[in-house]
PDB file of N, CA and C in Angstrom:
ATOM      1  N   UNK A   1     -20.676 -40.524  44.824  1.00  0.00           N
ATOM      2  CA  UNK A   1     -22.014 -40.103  45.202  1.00  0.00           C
ATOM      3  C   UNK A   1     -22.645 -39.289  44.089  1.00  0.00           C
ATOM      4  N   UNK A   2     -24.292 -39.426  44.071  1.00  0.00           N
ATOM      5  CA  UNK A   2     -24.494 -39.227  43.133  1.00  0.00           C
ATOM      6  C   UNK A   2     -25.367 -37.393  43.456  1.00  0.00           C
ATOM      7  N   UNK A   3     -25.466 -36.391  42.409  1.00  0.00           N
ATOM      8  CA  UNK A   3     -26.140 -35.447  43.179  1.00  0.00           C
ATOM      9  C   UNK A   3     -27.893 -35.295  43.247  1.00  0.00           C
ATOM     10  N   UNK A   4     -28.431 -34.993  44.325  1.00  0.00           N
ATOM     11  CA  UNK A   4     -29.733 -34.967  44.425  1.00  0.00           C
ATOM     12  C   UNK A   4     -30.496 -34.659  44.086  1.00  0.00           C
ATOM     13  N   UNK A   5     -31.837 -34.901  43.606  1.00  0.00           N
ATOM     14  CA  UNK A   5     -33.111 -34.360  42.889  1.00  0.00           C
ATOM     15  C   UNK A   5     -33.192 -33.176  43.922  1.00  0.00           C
ATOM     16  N   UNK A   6     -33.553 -31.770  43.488  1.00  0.00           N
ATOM     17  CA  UNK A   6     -33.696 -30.637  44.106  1.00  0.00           C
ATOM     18  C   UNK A   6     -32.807 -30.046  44.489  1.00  0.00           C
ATOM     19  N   UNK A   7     -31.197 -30.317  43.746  1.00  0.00           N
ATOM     20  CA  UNK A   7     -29.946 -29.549  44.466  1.00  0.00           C
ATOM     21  C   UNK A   7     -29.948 -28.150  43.405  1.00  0.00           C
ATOM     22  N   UNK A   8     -29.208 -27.257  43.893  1.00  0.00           N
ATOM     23  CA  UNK A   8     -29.316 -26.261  42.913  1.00  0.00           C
ATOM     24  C   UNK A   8     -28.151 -26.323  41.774  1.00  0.00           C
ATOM     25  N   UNK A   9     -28.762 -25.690  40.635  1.00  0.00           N
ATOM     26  CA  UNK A   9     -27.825 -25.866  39.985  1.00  0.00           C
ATOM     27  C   UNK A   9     -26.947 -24.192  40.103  1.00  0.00           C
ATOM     28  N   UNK A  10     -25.683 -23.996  40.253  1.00  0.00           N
ATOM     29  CA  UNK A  10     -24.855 -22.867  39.945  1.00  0.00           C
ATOM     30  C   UNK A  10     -23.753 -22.318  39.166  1.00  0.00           C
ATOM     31  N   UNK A  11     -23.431 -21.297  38.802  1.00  0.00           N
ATOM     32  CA  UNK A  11     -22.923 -20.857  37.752  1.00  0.00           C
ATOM     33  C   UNK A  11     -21.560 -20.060  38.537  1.00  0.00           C
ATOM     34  N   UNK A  12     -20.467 -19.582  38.710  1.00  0.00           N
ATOM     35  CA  UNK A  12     -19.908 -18.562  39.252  1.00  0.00           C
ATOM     36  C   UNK A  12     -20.485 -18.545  40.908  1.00  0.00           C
ATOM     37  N   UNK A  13     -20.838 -19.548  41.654  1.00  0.00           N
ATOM     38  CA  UNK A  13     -21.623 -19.503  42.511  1.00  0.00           C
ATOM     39  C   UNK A  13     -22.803 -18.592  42.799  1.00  0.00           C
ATOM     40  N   UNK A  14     -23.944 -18.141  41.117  1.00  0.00           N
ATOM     41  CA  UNK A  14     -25.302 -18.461  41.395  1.00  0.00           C
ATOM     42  C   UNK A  14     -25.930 -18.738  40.748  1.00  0.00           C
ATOM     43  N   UNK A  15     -26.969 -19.064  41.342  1.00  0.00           N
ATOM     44  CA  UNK A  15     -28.025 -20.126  40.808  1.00  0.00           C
ATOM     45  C   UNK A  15     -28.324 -19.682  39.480  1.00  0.00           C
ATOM     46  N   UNK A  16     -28.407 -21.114  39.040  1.00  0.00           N
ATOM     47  CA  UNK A  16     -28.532 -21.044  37.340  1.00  0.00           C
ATOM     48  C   UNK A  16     -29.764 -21.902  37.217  1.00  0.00           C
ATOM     49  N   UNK A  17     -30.184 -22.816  37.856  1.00  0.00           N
ATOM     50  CA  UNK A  17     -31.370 -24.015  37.733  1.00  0.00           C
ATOM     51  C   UNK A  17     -31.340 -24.952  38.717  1.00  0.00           C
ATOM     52  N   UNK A  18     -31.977 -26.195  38.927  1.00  0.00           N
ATOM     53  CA  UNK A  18     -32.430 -27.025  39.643  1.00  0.00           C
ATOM     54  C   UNK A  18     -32.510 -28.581  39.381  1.00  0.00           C
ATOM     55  N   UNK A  19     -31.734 -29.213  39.770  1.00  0.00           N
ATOM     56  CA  UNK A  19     -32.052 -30.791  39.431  1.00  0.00           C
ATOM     57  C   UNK A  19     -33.463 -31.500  39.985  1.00  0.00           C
ATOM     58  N   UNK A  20     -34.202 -32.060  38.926  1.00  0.00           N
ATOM     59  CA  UNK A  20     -35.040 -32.659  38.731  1.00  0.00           C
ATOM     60  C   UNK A  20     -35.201 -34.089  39.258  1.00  0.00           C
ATOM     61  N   UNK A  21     -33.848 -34.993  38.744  1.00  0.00           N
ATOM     62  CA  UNK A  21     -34.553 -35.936  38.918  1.00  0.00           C
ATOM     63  C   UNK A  21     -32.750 -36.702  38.199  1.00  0.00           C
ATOM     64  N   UNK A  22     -32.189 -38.180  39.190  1.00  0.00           N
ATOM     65  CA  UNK A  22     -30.556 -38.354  38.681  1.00  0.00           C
ATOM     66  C   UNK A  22     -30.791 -40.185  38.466  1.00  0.00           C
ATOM     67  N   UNK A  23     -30.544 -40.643  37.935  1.00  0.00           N
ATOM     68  CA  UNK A  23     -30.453 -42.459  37.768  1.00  0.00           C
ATOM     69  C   UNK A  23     -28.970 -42.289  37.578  1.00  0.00           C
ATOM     70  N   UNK A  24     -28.892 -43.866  37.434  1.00  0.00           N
ATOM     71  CA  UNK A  24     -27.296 -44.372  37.299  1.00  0.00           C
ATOM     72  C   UNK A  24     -27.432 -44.829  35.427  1.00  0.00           C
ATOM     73  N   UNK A  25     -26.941 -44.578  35.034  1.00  0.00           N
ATOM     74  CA  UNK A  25     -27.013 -45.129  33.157  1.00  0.00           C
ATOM     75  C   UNK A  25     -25.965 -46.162  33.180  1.00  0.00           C
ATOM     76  N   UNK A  26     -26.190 -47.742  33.063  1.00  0.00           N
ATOM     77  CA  UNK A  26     -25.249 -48.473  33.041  1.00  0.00           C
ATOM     78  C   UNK A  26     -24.489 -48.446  31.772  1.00  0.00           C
ATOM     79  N   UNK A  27     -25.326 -47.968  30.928  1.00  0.00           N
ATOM     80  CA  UNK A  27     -24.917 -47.778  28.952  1.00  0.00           C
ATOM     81  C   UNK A  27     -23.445 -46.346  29.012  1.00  0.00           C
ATOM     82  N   UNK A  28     -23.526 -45.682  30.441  1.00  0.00           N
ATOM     83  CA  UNK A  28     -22.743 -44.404  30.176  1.00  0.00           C
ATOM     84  C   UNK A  28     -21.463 -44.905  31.343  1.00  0.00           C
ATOM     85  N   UNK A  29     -22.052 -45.772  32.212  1.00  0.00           N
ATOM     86  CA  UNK A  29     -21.162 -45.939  33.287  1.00  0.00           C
ATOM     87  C   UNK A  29     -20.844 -45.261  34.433  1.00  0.00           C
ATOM     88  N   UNK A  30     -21.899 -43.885  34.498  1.00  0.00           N
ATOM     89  CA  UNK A  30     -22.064 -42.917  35.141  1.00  0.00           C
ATOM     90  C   UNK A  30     -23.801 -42.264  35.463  1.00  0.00           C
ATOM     91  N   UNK A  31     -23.609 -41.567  36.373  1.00  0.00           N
ATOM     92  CA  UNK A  31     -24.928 -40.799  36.983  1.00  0.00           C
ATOM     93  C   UNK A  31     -25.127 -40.073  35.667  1.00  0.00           C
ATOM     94  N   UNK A  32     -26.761 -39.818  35.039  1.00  0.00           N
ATOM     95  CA  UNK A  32     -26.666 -38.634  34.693  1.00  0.00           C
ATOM     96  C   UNK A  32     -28.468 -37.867  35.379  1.00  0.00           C
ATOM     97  N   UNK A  33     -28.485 -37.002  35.096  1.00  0.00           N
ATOM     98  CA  UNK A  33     -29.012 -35.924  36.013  1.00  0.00           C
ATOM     99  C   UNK A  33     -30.511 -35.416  34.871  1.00  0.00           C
ATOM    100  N   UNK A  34     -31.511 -35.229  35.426  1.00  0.00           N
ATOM    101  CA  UNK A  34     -32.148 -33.928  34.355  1.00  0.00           C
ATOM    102  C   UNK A  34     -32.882 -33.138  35.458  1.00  0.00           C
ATOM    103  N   UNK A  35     -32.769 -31.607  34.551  1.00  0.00           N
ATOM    104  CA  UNK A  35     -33.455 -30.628  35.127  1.00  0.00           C
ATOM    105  C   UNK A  35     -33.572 -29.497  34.547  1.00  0.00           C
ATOM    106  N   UNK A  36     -34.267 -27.930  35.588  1.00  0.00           N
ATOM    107  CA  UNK A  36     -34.140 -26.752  34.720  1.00  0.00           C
ATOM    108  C   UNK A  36     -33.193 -26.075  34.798  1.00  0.00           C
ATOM    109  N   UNK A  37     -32.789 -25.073  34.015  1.00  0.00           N
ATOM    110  CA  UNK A  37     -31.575 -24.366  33.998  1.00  0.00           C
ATOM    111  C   UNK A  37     -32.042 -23.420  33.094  1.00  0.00           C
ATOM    112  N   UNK A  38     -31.604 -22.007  33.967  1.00  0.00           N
ATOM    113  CA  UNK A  38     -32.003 -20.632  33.189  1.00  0.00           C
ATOM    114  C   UNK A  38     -31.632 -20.464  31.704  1.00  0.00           C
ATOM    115  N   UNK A  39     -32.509 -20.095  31.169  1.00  0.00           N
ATOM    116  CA  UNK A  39     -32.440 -19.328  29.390  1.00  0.00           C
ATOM    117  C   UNK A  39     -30.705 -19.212  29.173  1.00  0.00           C
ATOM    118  N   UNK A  40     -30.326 -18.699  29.890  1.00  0.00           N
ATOM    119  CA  UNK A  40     -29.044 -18.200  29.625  1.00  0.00           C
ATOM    120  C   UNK A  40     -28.110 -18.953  30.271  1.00  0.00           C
ATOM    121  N   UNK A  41     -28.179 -20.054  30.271  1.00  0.00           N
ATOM    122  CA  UNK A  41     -27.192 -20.806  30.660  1.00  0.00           C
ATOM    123  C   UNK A  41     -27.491 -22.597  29.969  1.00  0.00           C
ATOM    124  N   UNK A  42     -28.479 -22.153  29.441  1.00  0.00           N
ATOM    125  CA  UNK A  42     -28.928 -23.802  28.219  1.00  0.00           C
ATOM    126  C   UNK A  42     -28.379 -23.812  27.506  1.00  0.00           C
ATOM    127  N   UNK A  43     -26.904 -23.467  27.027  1.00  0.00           N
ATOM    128  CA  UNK A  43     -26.330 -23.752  26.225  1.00  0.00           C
ATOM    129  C   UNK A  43     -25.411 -25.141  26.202  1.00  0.00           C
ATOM    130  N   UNK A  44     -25.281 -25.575  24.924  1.00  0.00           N
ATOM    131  CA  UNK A  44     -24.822 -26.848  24.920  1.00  0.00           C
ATOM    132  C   UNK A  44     -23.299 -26.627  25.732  1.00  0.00           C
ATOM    133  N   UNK A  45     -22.775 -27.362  26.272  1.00  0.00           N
ATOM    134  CA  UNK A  45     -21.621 -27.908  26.859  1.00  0.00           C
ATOM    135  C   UNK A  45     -21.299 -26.704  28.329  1.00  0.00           C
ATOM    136  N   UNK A  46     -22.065 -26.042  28.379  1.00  0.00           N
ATOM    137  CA  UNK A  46     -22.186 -24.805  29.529  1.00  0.00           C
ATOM    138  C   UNK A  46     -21.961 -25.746  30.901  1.00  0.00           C
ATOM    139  N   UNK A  47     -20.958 -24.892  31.853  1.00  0.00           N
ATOM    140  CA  UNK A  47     -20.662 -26.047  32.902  1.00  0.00           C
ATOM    141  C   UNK A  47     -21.198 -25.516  34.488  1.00  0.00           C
ATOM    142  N   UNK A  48     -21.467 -26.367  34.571  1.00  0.00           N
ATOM    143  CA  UNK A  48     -22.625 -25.969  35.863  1.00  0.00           C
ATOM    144  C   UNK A  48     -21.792 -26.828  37.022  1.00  0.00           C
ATOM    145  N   UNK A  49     -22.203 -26.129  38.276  1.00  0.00           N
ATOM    146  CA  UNK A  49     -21.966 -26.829  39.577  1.00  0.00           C
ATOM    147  C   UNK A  49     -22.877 -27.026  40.303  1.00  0.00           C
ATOM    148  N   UNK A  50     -23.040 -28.655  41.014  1.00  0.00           N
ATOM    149  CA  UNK A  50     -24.517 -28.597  42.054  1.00  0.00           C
ATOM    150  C   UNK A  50     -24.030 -28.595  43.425  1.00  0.00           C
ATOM    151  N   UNK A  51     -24.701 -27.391  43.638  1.00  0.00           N
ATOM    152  CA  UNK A  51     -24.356 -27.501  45.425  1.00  0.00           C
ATOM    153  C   UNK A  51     -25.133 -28.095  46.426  1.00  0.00           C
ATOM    154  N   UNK A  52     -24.931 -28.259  47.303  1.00  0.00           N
ATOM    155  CA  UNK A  52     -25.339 -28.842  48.445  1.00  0.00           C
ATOM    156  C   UNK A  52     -24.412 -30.370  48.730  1.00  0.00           C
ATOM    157  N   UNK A  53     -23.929 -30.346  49.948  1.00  0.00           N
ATOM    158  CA  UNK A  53     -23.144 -31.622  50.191  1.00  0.00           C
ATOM    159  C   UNK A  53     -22.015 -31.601  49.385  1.00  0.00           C
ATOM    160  N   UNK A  54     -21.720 -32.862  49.087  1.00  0.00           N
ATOM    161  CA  UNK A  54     -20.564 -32.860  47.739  1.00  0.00           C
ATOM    162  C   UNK A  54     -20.932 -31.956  46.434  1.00  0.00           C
ATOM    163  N   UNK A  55     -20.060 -31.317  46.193  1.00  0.00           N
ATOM    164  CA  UNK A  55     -20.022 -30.576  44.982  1.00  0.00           C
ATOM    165  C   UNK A  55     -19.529 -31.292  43.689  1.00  0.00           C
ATOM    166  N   UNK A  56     -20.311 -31.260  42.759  1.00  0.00           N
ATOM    167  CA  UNK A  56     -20.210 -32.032  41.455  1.00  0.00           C
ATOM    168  C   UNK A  56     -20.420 -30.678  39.978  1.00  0.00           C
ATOM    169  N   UNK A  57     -19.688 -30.836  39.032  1.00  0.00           N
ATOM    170  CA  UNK A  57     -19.887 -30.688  38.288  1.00  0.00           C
ATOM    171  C   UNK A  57     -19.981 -31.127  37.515  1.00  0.00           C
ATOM    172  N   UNK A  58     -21.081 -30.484  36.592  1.00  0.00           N
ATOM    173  CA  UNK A  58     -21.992 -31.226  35.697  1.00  0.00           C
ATOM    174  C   UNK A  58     -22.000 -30.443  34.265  1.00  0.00           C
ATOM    175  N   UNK A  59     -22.738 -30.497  33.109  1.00  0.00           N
ATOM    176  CA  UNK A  59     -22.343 -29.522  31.784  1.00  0.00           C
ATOM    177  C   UNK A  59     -24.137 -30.249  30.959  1.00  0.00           C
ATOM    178  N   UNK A  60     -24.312 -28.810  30.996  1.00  0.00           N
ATOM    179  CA  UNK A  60     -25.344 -29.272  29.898  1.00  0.00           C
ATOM    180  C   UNK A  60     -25.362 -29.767  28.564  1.00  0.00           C
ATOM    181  N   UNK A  61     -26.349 -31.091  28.462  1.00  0.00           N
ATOM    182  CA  UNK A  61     -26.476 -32.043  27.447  1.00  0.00           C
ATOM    183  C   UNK A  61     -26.952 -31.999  26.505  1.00  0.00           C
ATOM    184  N   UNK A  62     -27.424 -32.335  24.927  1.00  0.00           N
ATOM    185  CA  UNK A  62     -28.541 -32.462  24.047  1.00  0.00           C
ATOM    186  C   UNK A  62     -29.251 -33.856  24.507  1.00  0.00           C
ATOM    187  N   UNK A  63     -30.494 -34.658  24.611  1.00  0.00           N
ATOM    188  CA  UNK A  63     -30.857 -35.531  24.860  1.00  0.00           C
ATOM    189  C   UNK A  63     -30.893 -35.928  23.573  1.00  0.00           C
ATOM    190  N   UNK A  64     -30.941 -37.432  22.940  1.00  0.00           N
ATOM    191  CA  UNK A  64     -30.474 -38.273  24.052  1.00  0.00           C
ATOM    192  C   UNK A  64     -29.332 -38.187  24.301  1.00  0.00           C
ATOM    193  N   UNK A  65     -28.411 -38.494  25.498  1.00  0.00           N
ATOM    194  CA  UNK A  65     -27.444 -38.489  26.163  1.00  0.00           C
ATOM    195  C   UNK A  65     -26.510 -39.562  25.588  1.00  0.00           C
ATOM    196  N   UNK A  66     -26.364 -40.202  24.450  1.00  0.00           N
ATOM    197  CA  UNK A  66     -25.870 -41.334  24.093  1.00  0.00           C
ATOM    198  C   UNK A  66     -25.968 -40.997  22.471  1.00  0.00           C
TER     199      UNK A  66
END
């Protein structure tokens, strides 16, 4: 399952940012996600958790993603 546009994003369980918006990338073979995420937590490879429902973790990217 993939995680939802508007789930939060969290850090240590708190909020760090917000998913935007998730497709499937057939080029990656996987979901990937975009959204905001606080000043202090945009760092490259920084690992984030989205809550709500299934819990996924996720790690911030440089675009493009490939």
């Amino acid at each position: 399952d993939a995680p939802e546009a508007g789930a939060r994003l969290e850090v240590d369980g708190k909020e760090a940012g917000l998913v935007t918006s998730v497709v499937y990338s057939p080029g990656l073979g996987r979901y990937i996600a975009l959204g905001y995420v606080r000043k202090r937590h945009a760092v490259l490879g920084t690992e984030l958790s989205v809550s709500g429902g299934k819990q996924h973790a996720v790690e911030v990217a440089a675009l493009p993603f490939v």
